[in-house]
Structure formats: structure tokens, C-alpha cells
Protein backbone atom coordinates (compact mmCIF):
# COMPACT_ATOMS: atom_id res chain seq x y z
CA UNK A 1 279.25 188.55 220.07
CA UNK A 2 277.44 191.91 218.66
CA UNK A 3 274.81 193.02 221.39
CA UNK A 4 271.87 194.90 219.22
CA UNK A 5 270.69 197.77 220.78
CA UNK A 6 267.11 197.50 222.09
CA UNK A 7 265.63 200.29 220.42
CA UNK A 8 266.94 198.82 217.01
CA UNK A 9 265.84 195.23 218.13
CA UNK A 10 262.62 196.50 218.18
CA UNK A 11 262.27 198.74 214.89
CA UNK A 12 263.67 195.53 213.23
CA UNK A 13 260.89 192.87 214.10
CA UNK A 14 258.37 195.47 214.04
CA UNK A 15 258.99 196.23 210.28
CA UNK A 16 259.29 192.14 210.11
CA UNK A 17 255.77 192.10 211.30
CA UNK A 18 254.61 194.92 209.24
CA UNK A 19 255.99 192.93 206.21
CA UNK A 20 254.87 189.65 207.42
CA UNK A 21 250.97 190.94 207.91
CA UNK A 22 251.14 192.61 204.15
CA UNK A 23 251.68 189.10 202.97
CA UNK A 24 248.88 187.80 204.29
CA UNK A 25 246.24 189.08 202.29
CA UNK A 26 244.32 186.26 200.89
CA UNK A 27 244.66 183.13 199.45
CA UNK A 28 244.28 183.31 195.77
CA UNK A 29 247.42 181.61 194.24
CA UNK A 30 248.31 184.06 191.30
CA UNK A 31 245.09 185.59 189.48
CA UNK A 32 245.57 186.84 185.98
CA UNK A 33 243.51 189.84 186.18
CA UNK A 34 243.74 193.18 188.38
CA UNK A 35 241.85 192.05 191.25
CA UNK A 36 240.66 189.27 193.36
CA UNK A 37 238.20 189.37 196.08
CA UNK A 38 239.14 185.90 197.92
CA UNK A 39 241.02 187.70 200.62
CA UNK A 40 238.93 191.03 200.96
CA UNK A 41 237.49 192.17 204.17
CA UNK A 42 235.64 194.47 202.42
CA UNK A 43 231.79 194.34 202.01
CA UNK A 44 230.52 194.64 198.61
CA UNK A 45 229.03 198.04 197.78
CA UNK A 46 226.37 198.87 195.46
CA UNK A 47 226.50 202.52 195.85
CA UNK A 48 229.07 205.54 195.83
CA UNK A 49 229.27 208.71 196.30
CA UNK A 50 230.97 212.44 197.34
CA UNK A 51 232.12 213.55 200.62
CA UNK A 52 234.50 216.22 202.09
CA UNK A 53 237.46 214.95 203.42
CA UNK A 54 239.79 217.32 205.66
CA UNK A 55 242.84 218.41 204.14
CA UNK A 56 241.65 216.81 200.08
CA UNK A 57 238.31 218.16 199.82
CA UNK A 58 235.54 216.48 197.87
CA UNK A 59 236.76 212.76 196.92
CA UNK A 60 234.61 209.85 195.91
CA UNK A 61 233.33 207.24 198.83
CA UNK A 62 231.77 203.81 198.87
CA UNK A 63 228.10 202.99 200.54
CA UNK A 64 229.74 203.33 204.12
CA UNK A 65 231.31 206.87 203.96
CA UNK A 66 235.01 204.87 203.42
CA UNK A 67 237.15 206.98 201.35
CA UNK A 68 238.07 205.26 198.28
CA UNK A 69 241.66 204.73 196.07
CA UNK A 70 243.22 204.02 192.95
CA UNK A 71 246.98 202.74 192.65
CA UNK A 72 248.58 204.23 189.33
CA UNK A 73 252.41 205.08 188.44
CA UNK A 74 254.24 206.33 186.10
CA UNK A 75 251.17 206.94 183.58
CA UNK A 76 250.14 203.51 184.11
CA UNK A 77 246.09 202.83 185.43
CA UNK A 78 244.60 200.17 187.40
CA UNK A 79 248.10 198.81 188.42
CA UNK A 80 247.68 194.90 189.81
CA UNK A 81 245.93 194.82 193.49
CA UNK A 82 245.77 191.40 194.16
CA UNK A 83 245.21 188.61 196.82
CA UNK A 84 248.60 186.68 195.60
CA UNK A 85 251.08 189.94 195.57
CA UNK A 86 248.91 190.64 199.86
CA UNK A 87 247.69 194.03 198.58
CA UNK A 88 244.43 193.53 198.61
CA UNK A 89 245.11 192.60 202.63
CA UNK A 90 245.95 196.08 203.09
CA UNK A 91 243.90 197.34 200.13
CA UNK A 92 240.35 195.90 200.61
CA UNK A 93 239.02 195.56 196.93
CA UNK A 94 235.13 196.24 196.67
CA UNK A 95 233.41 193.74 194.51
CA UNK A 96 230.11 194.16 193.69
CA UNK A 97 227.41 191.60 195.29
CA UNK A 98 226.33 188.98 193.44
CA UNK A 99 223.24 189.17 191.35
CA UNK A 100 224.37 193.15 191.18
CA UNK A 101 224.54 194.32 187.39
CA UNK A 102 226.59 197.99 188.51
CA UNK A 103 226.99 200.34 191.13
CA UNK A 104 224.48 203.19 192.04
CA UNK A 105 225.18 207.00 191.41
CA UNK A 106 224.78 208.73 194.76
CA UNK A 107 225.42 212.58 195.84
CA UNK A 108 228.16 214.28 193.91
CA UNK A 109 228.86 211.64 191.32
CA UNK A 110 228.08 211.21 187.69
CA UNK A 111 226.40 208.03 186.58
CA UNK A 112 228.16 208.56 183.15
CA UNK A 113 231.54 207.87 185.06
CA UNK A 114 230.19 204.59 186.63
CA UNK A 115 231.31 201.33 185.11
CA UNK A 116 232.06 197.93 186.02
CA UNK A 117 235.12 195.44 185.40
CA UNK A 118 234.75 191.49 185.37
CA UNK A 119 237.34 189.25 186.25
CA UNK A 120 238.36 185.82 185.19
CA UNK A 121 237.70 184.09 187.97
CA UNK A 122 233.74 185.85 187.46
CA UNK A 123 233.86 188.48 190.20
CA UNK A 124 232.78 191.61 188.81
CA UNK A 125 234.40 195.16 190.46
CA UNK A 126 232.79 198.61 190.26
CA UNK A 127 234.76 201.26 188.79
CA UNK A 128 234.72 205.38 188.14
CA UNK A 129 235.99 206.81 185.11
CA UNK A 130 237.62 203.61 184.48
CA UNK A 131 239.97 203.17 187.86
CA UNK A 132 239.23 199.92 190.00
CA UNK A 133 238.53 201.13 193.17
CA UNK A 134 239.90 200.32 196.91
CA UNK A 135 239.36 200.65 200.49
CA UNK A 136 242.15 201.36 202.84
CA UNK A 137 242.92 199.24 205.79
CA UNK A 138 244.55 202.32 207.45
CA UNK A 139 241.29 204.23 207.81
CA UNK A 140 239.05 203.28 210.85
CA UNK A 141 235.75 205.37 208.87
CA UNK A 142 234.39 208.09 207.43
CA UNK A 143 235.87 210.98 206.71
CA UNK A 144 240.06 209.21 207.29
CA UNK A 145 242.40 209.72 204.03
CA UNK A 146 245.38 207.69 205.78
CA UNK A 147 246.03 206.09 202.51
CA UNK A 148 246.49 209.31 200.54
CA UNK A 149 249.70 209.00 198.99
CA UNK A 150 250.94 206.42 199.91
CA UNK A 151 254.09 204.54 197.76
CA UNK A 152 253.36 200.47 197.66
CA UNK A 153 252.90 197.87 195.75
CA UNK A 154 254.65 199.34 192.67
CA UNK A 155 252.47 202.79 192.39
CA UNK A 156 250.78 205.21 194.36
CA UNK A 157 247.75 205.29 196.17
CA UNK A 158 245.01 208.48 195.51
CA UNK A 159 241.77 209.08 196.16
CA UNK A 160 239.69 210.42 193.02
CA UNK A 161 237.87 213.66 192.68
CA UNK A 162 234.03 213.61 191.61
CA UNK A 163 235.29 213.76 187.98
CA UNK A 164 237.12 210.78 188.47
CA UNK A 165 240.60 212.02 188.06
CA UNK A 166 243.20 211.32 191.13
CA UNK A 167 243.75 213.66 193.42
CA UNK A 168 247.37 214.16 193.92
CA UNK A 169 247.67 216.37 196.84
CA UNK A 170 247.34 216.20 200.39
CA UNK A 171 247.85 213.07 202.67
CA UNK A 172 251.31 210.81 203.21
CA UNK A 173 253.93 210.44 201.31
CA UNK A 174 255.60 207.18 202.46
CA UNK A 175 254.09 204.18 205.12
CA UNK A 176 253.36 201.11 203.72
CA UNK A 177 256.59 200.25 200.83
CA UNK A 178 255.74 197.02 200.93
């Protein structure tokens, strides 16, 4: 019999449990649109706006000072984030409240640039400059970029300038290939 060393052991079940929590995001069976909110531990936000974030610089936020993300590749926008695939478990999607029509312009952002995107299962998702927009579950507030960069869920993850373009410097490279 093989004995596995202990520090392998280890690195083993915890990237078993890393893998394991990613696909527990929600319980939407397999939605047919980009996003699904079932799952989200997000809270809706009606409002967005610009703040400086050490080591990017000015990126867009939601109404609670979270930095927010987009997940493109190769030339491709708006790549799936949903419940079903567990990204949205690790990549809070921010649906607007009910009864809300769109999201509100604050500091640093133009209006012109705000927009919204329905769903088919009626949920209806803020965007800027046309990019659904997501929270990371990496960042603990204000002010954290921890998802900058990162490779999952078939793209990368950026945070968007104030003239809604990604922002493709700065932050990880890796963490998270789920």
C-alpha cells in the first residue's frame, strides 16, 4: 500500500472542497439566458458608481462600495454566469429589485452607459456599457479587487473603468479555475 504524504493529503481535499463549494451556487436547473439570481447572495442594487481601488484605479462599484466584474474571453461579452454552471455562488449576480425600472447614475458614471438586461425567467439585471455585472465572493468590502483577473468559468474576470471598458491590468492572474 502507497502511504500519501500529509502535506499532499491535504492540498488534495482542500482543492476537493474548493471545487465542491463552487458547485454549490444555487439551485436553478439550467437557465437559458446569462444569468440567474435564484442562488445569489447578493442584494439587489439600484445604484452604481466610481471609486479608487489600490493598485486599478478608478473602476465602477455597486450601492455598497463592492467592486464590480464582467467575465469576457476571447472577444466574447457577457459570457454565461449562472446558478446551474455554480458561478454565480462565487460570482454574486446583482439583479435589480423588483418594481425597479433601471439602475441610478451615481459619482463618476455616465447615465448614457446605464442599461438593463431581462431574463427569461423575468429577473431583470443592471448593466454598463452593455456588460452584466458581478460581485465577487472573494472581496470582504469596499475598496478589495481580489477578483481582478481571475481565469474561471470559461473567461476572465475584470472590473470596468468609468467608460465601461474592462480594465485589464492589475490584480490575480489565476485562483478560482473552476
Amino acid at each position: 500500500m502507497r502511504v500519501i504524504p500529509k502535506k499532499a493529503w491535504l492540498a488534495a481535499c482542500t482543492l476537493g472542497l474548493a471545487a465542491l463549494l463552487a458547485g454549490c451556487g444555487g439551485g436553478s436547473s439550467s437557465p437559458t439566458t446569462t444569468t440567474s439570481s435564484s442562488g445569489s447572495s447578493a442584494k439587489p442594487s439600484t445604484s452604481f458608481s466610481t471609486a479608487n481601488v489600490s493598485g486599478i484605479g478608478t473602476v465602477l462599484v455597486d450601492g455598497s462600495g463592492k467592486t464590480v466584474y464582467i467575465l469576457t474571453a476571447d472577444g466574447k461579452t457577457n459570457l454565461p454566469c449562472t446558478d446551474g454552471s455554480g458561478c454565480t455562488g462565487l460570482w454574486p449576480d446583482l439583479p435589480l429589485p423588483d418594481g425597479s425600472s433601471g439602475a441610478k447614475a451615481g459619482t463618476g458614471i455616465d447615465a448614457s452607459l446605464l442599461g438593463t438586461k431581462k431574463s427569461s425567467d423575468g429577473e431583470t439585471y443592471p448593466t454598463y456599457n452593455g456588460w452584466l455585472m458581478y460581485e465577487y465572493s472573494g472581496d470582504s468590502g469596499p475598496g478589495d479587487s481580489n477578483g481582478q483577473g481571475i481565469k474561471s468559468f470559461g473567461g476572465t474576470w475584470y472590473v470596468l473603468d468609468s467608460s465601461g471598458n474592462p480594465v485589464t491590468s492589475g490584480g490575480s492572474s489565476g485562483g478560482g479555475g473552476y
